[in-house]
Protein backbone atom coordinates (compact mmCIF):
# COMPACT_ATOMS: atom_id res chain seq x y z
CA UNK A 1 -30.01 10.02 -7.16
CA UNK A 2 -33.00 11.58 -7.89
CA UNK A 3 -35.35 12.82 -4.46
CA UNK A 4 -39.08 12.03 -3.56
CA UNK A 5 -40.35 15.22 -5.84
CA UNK A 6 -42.68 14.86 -8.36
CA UNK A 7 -40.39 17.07 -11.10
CA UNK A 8 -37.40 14.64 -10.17
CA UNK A 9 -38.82 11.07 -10.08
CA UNK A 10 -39.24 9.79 -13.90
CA UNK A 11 -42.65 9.24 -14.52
CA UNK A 12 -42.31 5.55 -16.02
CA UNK A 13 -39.88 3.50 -15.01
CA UNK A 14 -40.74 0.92 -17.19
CA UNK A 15 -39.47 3.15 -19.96
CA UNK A 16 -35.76 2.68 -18.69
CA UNK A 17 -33.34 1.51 -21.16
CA UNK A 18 -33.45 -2.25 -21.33
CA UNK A 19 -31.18 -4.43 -19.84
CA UNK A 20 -30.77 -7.93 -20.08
CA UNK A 21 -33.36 -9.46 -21.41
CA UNK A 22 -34.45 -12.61 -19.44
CA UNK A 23 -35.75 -13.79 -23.07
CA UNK A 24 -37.11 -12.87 -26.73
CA UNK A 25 -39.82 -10.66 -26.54
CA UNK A 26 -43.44 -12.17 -26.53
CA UNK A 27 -44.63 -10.29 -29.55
CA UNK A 28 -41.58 -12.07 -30.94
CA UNK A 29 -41.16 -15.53 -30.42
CA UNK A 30 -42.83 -18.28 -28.01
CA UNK A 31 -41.21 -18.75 -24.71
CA UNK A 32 -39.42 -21.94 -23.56
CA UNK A 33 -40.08 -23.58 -20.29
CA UNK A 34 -37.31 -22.04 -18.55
CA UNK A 35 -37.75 -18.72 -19.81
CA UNK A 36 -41.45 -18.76 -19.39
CA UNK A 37 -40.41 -19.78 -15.80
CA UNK A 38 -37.57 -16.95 -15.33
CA UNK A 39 -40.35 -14.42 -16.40
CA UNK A 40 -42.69 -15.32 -14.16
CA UNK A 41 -40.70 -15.37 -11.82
CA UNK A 42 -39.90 -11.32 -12.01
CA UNK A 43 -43.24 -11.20 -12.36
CA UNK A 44 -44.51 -12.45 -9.23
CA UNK A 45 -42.12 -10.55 -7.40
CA UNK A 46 -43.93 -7.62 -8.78
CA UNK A 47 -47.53 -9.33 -8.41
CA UNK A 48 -48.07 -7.97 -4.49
CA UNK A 49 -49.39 -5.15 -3.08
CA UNK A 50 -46.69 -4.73 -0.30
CA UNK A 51 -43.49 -5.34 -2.97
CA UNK A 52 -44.85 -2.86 -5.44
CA UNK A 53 -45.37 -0.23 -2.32
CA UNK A 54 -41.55 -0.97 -1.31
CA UNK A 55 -40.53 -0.63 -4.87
CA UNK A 56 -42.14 3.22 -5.28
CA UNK A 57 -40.56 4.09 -1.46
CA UNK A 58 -37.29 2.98 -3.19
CA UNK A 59 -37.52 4.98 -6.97
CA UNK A 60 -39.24 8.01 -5.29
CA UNK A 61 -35.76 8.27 -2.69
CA UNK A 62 -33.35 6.87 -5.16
CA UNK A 63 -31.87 4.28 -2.14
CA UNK A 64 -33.68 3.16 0.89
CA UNK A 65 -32.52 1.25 3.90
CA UNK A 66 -34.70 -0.98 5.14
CA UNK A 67 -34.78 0.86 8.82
CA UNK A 68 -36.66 3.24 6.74
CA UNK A 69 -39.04 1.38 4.96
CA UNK A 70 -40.80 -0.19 8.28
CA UNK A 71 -43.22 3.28 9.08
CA UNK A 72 -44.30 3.58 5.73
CA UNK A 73 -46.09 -0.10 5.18
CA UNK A 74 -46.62 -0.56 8.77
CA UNK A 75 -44.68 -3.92 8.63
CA UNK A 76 -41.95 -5.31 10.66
CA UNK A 77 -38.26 -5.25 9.48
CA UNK A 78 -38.36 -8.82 8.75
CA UNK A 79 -41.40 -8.88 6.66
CA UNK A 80 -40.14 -5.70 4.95
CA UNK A 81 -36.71 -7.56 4.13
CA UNK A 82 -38.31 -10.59 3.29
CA UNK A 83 -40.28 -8.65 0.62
CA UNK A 84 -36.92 -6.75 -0.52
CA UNK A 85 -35.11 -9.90 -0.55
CA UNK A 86 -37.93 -11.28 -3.41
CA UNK A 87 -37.26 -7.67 -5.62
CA UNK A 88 -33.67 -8.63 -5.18
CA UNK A 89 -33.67 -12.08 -6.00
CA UNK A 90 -35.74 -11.36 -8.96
CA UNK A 91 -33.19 -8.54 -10.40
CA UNK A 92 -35.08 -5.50 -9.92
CA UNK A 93 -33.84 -4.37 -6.51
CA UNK A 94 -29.63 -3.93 -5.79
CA UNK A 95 -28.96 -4.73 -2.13
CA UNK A 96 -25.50 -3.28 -0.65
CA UNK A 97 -25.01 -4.17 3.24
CA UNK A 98 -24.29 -0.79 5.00
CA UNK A 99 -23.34 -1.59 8.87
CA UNK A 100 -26.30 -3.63 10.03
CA UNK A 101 -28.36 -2.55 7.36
CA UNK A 102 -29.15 -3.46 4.00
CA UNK A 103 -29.44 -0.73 1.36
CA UNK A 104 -31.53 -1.00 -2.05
CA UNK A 105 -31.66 0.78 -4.86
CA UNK A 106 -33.28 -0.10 -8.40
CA UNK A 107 -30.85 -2.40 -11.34
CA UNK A 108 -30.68 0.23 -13.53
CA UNK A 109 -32.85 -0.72 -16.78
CA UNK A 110 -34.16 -3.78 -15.08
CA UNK A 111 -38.05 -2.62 -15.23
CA UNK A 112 -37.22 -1.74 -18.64
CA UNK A 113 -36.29 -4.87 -19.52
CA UNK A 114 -39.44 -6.42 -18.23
CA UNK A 115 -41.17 -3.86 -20.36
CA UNK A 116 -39.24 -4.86 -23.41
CA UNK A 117 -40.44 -8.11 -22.60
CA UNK A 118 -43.47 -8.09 -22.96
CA UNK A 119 -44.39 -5.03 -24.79
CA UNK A 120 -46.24 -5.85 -27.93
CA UNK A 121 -44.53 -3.13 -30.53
CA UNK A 122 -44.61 0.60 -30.78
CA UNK A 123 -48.56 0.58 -31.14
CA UNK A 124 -49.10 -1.24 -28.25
């Protein structure tokens, strides 16, 4: 995986290749109840300060173990794997148990697919 260099890291994320989409783009059709409710529910993992910090520590080192995440947003290993445990839950963050700690990495194409989401076409 790619290190924590500027010339490595891709730029935008949310241009990954999509995965699954949770639903039909906006642009496209209405959202049901329970699609409207899946989306903003990977939303609001994303909506916090702290979750969108852990989820640049993560992309910038490719993998992160939570032992190493604590330093960097000054927060306790429980509150740090609480917040990981919300990216995870939501799809966006892969979780592999190392020992007695939990590795994440990034669901490949899972920011894209939020982008896909809710992009509006190729103008924008």
């Amino acid at each position: 995986m790619p290190t924590a260099t500027a010339a490595s890291r891709p730029l935008l994320p949310l241009l990954e290749e999509p995965a699954a989409l949770c639903c039909p783009p906006l642009a496209q059709a209405p959202l049901s109840e329970p699609d409207a409710e899946e989306l903003a529910s990977r939303l609001k993992a994303l909506a916090d300060p702290v979750r969108l910090r852990l989820l640049s520590l993560v992309l910038a080192a490719g993998e992160s173990c939570v032992c190493d995440l604590t330093a960097p947003v000054g927060l306790s290993q429980p509150t740090v794997s609480h917040h990981l445990k919300v990216l995870a839950d939501a799809g966006i963050l892969a979780r592999e148990k190392r020992g007695k700690w939990a590795w994440y990495r990034l669901v490949p194409g899972s920011l894209g697919a939020l982008a896909a989401v809710i992009a509006t076409g190729p103008a924008g």
